[in-house]
PDB file of N, CA and C in Angstrom:
ATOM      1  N   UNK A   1      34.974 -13.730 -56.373  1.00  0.00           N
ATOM      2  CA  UNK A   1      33.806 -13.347 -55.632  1.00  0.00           C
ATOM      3  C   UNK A   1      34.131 -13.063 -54.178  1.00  0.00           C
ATOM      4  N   UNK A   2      34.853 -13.734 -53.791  1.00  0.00           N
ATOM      5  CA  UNK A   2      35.870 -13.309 -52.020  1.00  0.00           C
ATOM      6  C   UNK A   2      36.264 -11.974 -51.995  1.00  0.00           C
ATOM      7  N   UNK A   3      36.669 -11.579 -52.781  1.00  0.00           N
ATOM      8  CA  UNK A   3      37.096 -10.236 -52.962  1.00  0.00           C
ATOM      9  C   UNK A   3      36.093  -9.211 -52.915  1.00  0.00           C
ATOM     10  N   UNK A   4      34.901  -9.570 -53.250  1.00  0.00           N
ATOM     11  CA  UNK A   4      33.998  -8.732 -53.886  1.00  0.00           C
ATOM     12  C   UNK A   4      33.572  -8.531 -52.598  1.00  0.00           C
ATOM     13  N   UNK A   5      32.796  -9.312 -52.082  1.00  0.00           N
ATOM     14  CA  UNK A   5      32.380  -9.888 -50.924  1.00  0.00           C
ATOM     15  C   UNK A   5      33.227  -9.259 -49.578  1.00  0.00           C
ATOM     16  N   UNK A   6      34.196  -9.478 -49.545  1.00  0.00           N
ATOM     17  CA  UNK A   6      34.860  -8.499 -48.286  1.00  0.00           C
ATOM     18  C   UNK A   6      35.239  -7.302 -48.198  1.00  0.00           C
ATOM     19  N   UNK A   7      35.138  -6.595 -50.055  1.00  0.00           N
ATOM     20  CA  UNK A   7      35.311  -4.998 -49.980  1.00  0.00           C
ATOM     21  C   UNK A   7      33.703  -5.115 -49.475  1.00  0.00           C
ATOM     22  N   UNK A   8      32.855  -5.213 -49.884  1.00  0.00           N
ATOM     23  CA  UNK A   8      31.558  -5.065 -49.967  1.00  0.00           C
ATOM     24  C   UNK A   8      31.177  -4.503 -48.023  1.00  0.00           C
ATOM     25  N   UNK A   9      31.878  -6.168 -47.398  1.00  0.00           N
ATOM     26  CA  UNK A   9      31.248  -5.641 -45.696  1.00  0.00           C
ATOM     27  C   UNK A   9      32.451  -4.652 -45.000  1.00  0.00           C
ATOM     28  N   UNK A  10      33.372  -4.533 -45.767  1.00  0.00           N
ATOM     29  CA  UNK A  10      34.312  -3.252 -45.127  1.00  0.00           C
ATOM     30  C   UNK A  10      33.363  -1.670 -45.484  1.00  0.00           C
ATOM     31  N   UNK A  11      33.014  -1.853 -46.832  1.00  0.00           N
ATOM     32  CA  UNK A  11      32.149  -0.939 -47.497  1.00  0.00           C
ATOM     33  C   UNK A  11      31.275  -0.487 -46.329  1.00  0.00           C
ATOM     34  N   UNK A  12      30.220  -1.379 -46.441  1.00  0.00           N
ATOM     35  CA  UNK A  12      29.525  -1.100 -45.480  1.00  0.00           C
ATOM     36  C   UNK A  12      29.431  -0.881 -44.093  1.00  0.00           C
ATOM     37  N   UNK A  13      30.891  -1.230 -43.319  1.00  0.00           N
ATOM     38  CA  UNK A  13      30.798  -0.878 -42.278  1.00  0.00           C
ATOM     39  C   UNK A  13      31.390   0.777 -42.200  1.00  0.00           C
ATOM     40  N   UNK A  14      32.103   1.228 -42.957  1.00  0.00           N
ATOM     41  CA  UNK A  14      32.313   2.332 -43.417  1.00  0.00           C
ATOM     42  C   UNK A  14      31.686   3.250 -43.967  1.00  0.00           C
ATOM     43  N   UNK A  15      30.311   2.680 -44.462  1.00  0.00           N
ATOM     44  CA  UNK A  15      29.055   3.598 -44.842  1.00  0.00           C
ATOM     45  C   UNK A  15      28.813   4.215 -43.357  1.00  0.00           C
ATOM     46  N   UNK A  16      28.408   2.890 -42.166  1.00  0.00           N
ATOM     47  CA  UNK A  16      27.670   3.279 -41.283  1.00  0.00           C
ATOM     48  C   UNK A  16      28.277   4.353 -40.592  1.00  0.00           C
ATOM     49  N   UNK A  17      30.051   3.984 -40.109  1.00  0.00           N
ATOM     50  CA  UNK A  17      30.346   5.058 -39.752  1.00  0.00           C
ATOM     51  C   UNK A  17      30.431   6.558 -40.025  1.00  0.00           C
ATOM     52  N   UNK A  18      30.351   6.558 -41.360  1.00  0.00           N
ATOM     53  CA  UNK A  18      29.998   7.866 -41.928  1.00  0.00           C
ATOM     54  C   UNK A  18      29.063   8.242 -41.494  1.00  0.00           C
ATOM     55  N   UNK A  19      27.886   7.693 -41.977  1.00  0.00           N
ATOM     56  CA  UNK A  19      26.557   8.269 -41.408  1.00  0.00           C
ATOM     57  C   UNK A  19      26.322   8.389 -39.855  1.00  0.00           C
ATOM     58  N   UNK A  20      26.907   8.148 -39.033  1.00  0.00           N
ATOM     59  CA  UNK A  20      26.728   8.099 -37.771  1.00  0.00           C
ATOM     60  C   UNK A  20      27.660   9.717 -37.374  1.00  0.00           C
ATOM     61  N   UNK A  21      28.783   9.938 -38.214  1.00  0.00           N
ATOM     62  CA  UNK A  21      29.655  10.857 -38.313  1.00  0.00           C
ATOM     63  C   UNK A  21      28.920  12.196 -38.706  1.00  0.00           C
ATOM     64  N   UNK A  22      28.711  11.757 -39.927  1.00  0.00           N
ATOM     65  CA  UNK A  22      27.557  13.027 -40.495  1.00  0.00           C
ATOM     66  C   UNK A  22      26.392  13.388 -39.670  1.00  0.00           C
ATOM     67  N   UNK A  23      25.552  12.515 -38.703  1.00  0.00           N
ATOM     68  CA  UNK A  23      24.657  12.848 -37.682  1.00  0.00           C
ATOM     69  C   UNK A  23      24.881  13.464 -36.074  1.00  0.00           C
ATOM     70  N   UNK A  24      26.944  12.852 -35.982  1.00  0.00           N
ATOM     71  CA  UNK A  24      26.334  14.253 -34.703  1.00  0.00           C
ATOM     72  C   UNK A  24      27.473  15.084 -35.495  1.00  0.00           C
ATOM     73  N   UNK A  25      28.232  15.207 -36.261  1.00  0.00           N
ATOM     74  CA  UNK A  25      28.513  16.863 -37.197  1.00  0.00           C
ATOM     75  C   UNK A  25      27.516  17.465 -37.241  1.00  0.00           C
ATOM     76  N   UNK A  26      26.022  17.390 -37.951  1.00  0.00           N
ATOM     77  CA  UNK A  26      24.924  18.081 -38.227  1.00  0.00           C
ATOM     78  C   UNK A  26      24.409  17.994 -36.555  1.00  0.00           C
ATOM     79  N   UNK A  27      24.003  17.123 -36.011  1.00  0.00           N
ATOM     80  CA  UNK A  27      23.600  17.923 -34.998  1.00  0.00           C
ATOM     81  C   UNK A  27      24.223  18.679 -33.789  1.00  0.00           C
ATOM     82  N   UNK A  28      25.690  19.364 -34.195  1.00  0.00           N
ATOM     83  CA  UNK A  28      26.555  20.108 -33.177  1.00  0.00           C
ATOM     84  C   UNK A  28      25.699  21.061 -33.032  1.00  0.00           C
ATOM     85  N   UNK A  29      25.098  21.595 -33.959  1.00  0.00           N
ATOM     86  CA  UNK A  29      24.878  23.234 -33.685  1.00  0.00           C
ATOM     87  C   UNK A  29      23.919  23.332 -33.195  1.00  0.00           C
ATOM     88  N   UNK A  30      22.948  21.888 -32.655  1.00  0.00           N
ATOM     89  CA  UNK A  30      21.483  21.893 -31.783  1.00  0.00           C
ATOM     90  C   UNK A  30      21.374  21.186 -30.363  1.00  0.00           C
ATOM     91  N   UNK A  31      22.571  20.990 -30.100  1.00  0.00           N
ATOM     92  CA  UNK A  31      23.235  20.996 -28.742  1.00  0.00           C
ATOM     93  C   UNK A  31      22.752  21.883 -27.422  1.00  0.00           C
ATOM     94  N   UNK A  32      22.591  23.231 -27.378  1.00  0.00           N
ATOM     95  CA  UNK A  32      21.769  23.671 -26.594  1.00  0.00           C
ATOM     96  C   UNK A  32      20.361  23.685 -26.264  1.00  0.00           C
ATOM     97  N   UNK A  33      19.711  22.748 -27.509  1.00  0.00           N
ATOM     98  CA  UNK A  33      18.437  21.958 -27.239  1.00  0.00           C
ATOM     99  C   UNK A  33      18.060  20.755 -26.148  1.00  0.00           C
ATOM    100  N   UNK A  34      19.532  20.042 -26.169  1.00  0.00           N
ATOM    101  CA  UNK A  34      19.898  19.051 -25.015  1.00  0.00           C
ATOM    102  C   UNK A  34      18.910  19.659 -23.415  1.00  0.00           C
ATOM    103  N   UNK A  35      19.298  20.448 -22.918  1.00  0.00           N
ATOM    104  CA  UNK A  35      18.754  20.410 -22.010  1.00  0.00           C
ATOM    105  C   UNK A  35      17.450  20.430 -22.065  1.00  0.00           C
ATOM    106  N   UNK A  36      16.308  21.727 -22.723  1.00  0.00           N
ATOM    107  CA  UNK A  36      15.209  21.165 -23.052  1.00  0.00           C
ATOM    108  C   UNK A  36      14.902  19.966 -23.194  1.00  0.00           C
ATOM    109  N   UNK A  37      15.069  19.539 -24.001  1.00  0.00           N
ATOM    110  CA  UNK A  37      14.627  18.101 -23.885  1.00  0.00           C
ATOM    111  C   UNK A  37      14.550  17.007 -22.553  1.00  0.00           C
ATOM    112  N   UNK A  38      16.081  17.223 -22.010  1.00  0.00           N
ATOM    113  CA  UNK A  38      15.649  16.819 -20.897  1.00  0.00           C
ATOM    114  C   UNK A  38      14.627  17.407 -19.562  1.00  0.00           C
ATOM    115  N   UNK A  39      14.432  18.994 -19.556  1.00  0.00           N
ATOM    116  CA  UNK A  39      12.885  19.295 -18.752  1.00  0.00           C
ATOM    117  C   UNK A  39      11.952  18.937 -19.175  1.00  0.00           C
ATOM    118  N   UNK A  40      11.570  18.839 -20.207  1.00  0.00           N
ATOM    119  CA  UNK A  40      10.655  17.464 -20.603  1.00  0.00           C
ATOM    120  C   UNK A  40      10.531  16.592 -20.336  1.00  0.00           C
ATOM    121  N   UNK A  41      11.110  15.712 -20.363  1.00  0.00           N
ATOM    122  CA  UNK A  41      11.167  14.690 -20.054  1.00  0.00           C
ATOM    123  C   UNK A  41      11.537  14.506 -18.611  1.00  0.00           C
ATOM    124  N   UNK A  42      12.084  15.306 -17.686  1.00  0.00           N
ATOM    125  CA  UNK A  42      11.634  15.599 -16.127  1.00  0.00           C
ATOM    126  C   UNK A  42      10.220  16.010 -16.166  1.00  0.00           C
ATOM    127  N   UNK A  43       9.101  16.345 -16.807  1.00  0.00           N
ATOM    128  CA  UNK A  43       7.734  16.846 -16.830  1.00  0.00           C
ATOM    129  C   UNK A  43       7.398  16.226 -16.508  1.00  0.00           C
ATOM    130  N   UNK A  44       7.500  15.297 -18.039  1.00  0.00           N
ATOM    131  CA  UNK A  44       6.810  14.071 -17.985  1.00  0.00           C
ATOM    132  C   UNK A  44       7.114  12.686 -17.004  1.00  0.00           C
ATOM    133  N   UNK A  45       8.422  12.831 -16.582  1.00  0.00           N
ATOM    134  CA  UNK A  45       8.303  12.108 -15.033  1.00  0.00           C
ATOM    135  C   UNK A  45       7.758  12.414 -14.088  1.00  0.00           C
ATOM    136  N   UNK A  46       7.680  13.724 -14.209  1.00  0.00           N
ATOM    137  CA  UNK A  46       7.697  14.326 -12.637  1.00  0.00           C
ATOM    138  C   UNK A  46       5.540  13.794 -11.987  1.00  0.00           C
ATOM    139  N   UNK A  47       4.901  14.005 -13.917  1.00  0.00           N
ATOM    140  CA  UNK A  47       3.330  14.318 -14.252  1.00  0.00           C
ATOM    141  C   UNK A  47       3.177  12.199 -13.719  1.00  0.00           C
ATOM    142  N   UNK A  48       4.249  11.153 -14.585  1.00  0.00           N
ATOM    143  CA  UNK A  48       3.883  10.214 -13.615  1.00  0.00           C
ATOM    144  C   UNK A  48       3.921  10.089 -12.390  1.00  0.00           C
ATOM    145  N   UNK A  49       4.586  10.309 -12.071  1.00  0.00           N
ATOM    146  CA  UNK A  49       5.013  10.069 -10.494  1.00  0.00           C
ATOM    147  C   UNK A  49       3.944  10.945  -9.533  1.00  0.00           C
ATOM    148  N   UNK A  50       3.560  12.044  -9.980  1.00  0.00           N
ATOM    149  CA  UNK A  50       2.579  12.477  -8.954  1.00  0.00           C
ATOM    150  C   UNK A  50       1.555  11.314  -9.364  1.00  0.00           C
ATOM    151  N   UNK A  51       0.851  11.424 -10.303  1.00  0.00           N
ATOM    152  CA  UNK A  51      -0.212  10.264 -10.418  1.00  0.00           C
ATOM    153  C   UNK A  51       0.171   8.801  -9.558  1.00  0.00           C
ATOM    154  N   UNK A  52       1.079   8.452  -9.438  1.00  0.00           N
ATOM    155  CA  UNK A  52       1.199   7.130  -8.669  1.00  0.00           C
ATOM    156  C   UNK A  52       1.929   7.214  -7.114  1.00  0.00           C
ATOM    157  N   UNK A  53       1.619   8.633  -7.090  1.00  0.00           N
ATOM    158  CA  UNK A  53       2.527   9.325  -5.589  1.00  0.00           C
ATOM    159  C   UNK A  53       1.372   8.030  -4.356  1.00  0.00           C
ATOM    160  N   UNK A  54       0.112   8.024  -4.401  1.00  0.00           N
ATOM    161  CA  UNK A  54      -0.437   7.431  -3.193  1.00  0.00           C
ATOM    162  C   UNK A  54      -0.415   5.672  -3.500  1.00  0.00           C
ATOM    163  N   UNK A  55       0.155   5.918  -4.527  1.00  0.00           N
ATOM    164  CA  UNK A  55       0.193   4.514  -4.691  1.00  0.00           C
ATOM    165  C   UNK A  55       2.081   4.073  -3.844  1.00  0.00           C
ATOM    166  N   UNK A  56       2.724   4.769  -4.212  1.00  0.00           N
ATOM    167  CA  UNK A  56       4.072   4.343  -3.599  1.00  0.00           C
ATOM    168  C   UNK A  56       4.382   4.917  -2.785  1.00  0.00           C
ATOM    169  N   UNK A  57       2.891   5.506  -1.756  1.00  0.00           N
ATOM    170  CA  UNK A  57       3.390   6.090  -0.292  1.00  0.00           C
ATOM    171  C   UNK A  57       2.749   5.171   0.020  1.00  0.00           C
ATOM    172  N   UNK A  58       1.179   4.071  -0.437  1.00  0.00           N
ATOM    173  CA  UNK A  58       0.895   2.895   0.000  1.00  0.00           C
ATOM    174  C   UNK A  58       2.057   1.776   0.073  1.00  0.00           C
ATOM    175  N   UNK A  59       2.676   1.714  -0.535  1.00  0.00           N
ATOM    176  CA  UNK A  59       3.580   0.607  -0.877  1.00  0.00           C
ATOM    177  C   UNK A  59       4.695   0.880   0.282  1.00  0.00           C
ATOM    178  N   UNK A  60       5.103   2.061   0.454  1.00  0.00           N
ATOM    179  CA  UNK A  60       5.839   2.550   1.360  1.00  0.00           C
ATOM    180  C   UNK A  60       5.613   1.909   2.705  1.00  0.00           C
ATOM    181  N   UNK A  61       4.185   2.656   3.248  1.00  0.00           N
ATOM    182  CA  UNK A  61       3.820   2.245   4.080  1.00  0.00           C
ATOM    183  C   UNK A  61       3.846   0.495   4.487  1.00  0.00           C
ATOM    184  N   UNK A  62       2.964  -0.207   3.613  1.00  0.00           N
ATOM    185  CA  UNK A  62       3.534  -1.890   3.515  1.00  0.00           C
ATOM    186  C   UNK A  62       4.837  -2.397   3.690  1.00  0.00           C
ATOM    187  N   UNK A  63       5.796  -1.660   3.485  1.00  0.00           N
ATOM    188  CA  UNK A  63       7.462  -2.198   3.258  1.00  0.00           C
ATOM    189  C   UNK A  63       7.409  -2.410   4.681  1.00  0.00           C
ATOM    190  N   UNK A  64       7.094  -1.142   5.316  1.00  0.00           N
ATOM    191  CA  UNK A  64       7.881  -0.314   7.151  1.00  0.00           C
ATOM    192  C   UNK A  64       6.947  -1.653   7.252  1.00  0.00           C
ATOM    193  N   UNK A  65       5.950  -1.852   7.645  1.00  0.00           N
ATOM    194  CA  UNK A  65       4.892  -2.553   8.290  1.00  0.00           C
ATOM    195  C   UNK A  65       5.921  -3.960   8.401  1.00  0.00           C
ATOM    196  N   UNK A  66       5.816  -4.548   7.320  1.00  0.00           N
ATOM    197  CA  UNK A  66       6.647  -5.829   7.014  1.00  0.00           C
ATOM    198  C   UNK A  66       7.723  -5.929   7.319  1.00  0.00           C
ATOM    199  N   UNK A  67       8.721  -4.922   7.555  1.00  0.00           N
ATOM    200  CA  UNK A  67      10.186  -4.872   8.192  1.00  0.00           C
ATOM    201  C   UNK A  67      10.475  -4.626   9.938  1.00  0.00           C
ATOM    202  N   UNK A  68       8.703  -3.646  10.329  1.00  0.00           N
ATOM    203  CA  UNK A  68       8.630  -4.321  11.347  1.00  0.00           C
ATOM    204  C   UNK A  68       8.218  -5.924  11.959  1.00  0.00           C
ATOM    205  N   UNK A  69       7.258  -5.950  10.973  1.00  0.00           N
ATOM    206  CA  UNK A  69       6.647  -7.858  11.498  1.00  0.00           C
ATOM    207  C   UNK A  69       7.746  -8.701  11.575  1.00  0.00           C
ATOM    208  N   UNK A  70       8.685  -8.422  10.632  1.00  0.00           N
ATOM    209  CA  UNK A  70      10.103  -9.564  10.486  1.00  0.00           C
ATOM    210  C   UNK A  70      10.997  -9.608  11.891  1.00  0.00           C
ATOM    211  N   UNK A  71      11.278  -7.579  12.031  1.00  0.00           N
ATOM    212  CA  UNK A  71      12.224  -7.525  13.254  1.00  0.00           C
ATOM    213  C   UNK A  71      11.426  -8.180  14.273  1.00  0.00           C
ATOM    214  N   UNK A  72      10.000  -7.989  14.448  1.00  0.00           N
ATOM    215  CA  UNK A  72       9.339  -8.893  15.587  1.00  0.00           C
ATOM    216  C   UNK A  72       9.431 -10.099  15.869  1.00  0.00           C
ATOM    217  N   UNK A  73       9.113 -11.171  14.768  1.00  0.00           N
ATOM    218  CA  UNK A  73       9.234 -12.917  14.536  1.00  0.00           C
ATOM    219  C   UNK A  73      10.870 -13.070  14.376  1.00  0.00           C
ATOM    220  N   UNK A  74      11.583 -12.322  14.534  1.00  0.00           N
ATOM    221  CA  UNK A  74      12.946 -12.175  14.775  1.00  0.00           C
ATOM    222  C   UNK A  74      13.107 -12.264  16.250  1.00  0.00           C
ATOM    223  N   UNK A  75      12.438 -11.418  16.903  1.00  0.00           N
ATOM    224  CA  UNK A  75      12.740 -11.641  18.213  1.00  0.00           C
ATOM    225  C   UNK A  75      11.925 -12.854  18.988  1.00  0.00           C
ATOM    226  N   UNK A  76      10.978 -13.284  18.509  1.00  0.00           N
ATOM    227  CA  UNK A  76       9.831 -14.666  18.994  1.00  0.00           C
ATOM    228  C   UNK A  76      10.973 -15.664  18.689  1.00  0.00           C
ATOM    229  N   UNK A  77      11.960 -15.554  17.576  1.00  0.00           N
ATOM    230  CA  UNK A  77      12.290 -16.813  17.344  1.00  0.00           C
ATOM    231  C   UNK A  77      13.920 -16.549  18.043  1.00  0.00           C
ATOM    232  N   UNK A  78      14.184 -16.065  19.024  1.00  0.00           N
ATOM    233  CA  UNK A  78      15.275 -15.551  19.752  1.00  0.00           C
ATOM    234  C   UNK A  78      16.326 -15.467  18.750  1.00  0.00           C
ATOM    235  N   UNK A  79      16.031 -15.054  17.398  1.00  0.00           N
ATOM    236  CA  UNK A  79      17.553 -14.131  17.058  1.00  0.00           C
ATOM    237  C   UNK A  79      17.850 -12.783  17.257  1.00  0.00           C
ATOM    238  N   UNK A  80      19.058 -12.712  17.495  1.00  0.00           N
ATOM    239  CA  UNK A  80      19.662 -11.452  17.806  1.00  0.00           C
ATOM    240  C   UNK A  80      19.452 -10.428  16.189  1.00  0.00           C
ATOM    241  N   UNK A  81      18.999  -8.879  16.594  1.00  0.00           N
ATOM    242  CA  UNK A  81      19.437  -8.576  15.425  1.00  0.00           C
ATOM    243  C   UNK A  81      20.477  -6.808  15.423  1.00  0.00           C
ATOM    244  N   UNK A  82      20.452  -6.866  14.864  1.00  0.00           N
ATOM    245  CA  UNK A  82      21.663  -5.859  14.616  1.00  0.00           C
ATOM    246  C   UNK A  82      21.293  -4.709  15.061  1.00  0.00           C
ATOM    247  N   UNK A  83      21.800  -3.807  15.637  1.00  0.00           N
ATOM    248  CA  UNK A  83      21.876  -2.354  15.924  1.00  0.00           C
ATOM    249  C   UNK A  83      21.583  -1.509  14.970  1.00  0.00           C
ATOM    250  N   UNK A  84      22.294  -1.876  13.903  1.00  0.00           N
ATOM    251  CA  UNK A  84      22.025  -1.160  12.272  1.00  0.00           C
ATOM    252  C   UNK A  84      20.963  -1.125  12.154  1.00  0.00           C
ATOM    253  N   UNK A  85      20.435  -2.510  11.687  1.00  0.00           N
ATOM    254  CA  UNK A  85      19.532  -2.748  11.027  1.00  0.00           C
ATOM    255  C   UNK A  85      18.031  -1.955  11.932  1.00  0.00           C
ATOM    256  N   UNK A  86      17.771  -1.671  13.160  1.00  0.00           N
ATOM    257  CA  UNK A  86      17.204  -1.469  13.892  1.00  0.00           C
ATOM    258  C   UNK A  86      17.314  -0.261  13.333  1.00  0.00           C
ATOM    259  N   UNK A  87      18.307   0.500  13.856  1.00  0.00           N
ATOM    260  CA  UNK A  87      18.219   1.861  13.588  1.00  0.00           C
ATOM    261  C   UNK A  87      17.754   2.338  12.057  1.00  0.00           C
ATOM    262  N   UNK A  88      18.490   1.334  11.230  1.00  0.00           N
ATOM    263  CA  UNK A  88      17.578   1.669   9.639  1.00  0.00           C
ATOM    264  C   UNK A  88      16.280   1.540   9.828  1.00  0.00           C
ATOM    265  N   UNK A  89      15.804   0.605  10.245  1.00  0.00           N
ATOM    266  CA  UNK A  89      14.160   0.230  10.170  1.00  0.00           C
ATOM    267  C   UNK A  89      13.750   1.658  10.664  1.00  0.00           C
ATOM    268  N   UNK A  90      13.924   2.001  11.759  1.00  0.00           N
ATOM    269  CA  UNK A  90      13.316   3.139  12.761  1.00  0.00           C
ATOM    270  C   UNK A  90      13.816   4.621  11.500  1.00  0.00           C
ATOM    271  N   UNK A  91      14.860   4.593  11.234  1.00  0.00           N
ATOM    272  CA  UNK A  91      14.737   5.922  10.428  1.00  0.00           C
ATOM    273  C   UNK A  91      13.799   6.077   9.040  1.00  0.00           C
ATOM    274  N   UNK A  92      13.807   4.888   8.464  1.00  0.00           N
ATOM    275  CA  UNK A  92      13.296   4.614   7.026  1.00  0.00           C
ATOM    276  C   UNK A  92      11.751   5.196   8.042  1.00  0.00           C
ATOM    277  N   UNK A  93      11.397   4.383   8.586  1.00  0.00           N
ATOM    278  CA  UNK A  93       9.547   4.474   9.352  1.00  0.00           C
ATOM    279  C   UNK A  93       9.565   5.952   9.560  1.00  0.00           C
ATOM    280  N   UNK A  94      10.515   7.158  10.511  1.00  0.00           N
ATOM    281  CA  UNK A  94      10.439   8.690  10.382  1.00  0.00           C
ATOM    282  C   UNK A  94      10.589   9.166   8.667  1.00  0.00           C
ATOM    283  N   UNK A  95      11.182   8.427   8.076  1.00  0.00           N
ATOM    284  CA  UNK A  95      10.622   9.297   6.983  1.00  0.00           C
ATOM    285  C   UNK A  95       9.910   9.131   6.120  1.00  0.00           C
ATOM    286  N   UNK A  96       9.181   7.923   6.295  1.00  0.00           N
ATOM    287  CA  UNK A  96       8.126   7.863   5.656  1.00  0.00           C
ATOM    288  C   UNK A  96       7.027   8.548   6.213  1.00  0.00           C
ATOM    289  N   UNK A  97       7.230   8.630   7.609  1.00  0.00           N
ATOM    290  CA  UNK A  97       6.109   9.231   8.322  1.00  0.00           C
ATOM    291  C   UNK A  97       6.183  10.681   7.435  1.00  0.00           C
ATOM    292  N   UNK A  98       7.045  11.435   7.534  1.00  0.00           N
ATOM    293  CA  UNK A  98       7.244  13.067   7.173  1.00  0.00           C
ATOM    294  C   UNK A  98       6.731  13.012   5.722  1.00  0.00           C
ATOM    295  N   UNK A  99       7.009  11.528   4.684  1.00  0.00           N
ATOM    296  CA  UNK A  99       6.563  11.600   3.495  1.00  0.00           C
ATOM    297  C   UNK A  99       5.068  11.541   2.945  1.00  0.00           C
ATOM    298  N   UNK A 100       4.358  10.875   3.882  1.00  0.00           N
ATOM    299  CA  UNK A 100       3.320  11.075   3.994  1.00  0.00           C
ATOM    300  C   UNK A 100       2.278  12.290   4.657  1.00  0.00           C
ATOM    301  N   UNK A 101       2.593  12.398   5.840  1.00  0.00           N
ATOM    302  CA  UNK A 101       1.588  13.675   6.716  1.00  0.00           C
ATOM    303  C   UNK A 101       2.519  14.995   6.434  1.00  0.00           C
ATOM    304  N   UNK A 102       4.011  14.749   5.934  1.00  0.00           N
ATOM    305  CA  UNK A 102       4.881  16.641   5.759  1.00  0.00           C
ATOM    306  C   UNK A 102       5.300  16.109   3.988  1.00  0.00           C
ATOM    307  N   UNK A 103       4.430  16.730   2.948  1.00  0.00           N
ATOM    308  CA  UNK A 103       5.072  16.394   2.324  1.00  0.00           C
ATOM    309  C   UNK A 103       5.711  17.471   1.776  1.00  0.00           C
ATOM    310  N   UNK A 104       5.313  18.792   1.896  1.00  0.00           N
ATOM    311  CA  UNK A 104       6.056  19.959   1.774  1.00  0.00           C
ATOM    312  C   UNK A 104       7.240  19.979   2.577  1.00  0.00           C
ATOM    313  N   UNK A 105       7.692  19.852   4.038  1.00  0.00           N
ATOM    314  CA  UNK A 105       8.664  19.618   4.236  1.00  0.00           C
ATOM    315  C   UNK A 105       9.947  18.915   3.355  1.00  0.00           C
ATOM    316  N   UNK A 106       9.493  17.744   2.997  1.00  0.00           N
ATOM    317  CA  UNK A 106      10.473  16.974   2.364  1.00  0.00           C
ATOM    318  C   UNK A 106      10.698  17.035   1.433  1.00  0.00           C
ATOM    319  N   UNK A 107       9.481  17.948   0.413  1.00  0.00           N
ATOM    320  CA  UNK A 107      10.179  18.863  -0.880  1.00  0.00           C
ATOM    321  C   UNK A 107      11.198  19.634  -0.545  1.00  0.00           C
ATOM    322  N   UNK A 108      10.789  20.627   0.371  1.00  0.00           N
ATOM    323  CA  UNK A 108      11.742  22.228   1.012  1.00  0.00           C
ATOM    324  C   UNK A 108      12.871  21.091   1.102  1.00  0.00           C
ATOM    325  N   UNK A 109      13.281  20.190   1.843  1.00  0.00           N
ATOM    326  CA  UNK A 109      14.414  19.834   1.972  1.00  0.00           C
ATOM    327  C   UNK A 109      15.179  19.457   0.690  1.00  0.00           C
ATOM    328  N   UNK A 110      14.198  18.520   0.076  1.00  0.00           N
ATOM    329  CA  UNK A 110      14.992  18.323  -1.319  1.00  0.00           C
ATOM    330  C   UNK A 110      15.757  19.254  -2.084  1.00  0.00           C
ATOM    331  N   UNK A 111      14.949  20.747  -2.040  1.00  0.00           N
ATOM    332  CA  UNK A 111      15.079  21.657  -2.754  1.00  0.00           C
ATOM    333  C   UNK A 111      15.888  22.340  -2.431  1.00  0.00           C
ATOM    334  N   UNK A 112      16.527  22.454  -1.205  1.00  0.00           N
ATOM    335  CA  UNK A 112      17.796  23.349  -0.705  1.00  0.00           C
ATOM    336  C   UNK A 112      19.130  22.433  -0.599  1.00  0.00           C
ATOM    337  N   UNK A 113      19.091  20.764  -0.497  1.00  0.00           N
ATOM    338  CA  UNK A 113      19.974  20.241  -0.724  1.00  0.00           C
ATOM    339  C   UNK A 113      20.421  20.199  -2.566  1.00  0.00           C
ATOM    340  N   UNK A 114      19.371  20.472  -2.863  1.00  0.00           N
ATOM    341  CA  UNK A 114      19.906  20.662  -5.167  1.00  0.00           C
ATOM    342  C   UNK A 114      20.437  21.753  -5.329  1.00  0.00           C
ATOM    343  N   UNK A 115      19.909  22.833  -4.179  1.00  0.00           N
ATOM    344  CA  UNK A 115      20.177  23.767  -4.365  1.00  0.00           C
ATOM    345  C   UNK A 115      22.242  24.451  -4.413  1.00  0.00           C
ATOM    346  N   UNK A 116      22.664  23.299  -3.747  1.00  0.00           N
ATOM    347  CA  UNK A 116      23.552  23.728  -2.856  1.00  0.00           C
ATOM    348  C   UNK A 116      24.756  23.486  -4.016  1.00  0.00           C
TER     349      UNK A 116
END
C-alpha cells in the first residue's frame, strides 16, 4: 500500500503540473489581450479614485495640518528639527496646495513626465 500511495502523490503532483502547462500553452495565442485587460482595470481604478478624489485631498489636507502642529510643539518643546524634514513638510504643503486649487496642472505634468 506504500507504494501505491507514493506513486499516487507523485501522480498527482504531475497531473497539476500538466494542467498548469496545458493552460498557459493554450493561452499563448491570447496574449495580446494582456494589455486590454489591464486598461480596464486602469478604468476601473482610475472610476474609483475619482469618486474618493475629495476624500484623499481631505485627508491630504489633515496630514500637512498635523505635520505642521508637530513641527510647531517641536519647537515649544525646544527640539531642534532638521532642515530636511522642514523642507519636506514645506514642499509636500506646495503640492498639495497645486493638488487641490491646480488640478489640471498636475495632470499636464503627470502626463508629459509618462510621456517621456
Amino acid at each position: 500500500m506504500k507504494e501505491a500511495s507514493g506513486r499516487s502523490g507523485a501522480g498527482t503532483t504531475l497531473a497539476g503540473l500538466a494542467a498548469v502547462g496545458s493552460v498557459l500553452a493554450a493561452s499563448s495565442c491570447c496574449l495580446p489581450v494582456f494589455p486590454f485587460l489591464m486598461a480596464a482595470g486602469m478604468a476601473g481604478g482610475s472610476a474609483f479614485l475619482a469618486a474618493a478624489r475629495p476624500y484623499l485631498l481631505a485627508a491630504s489636507v489633515l496630514f500637512i495640518a498635523f505635520g505642521f502642529y508637530q513641527a510647531r510643539t517641536a519647537q515649544r518643546c525646544a527640539r531642534r528639527t532638521s532642515p530636511f524634514s522642514v523642507a519636506l513638510l514645506w514642499a509636500s504643503a506646495a503640492f498639495v496646495f497645486l493638488a487641490v486649487f491646480f488640478p489640471q496642472v498636475m495632470a499636464n505634468a503627470a502626463a508629459s513626465l509618462l510621456a517621456r
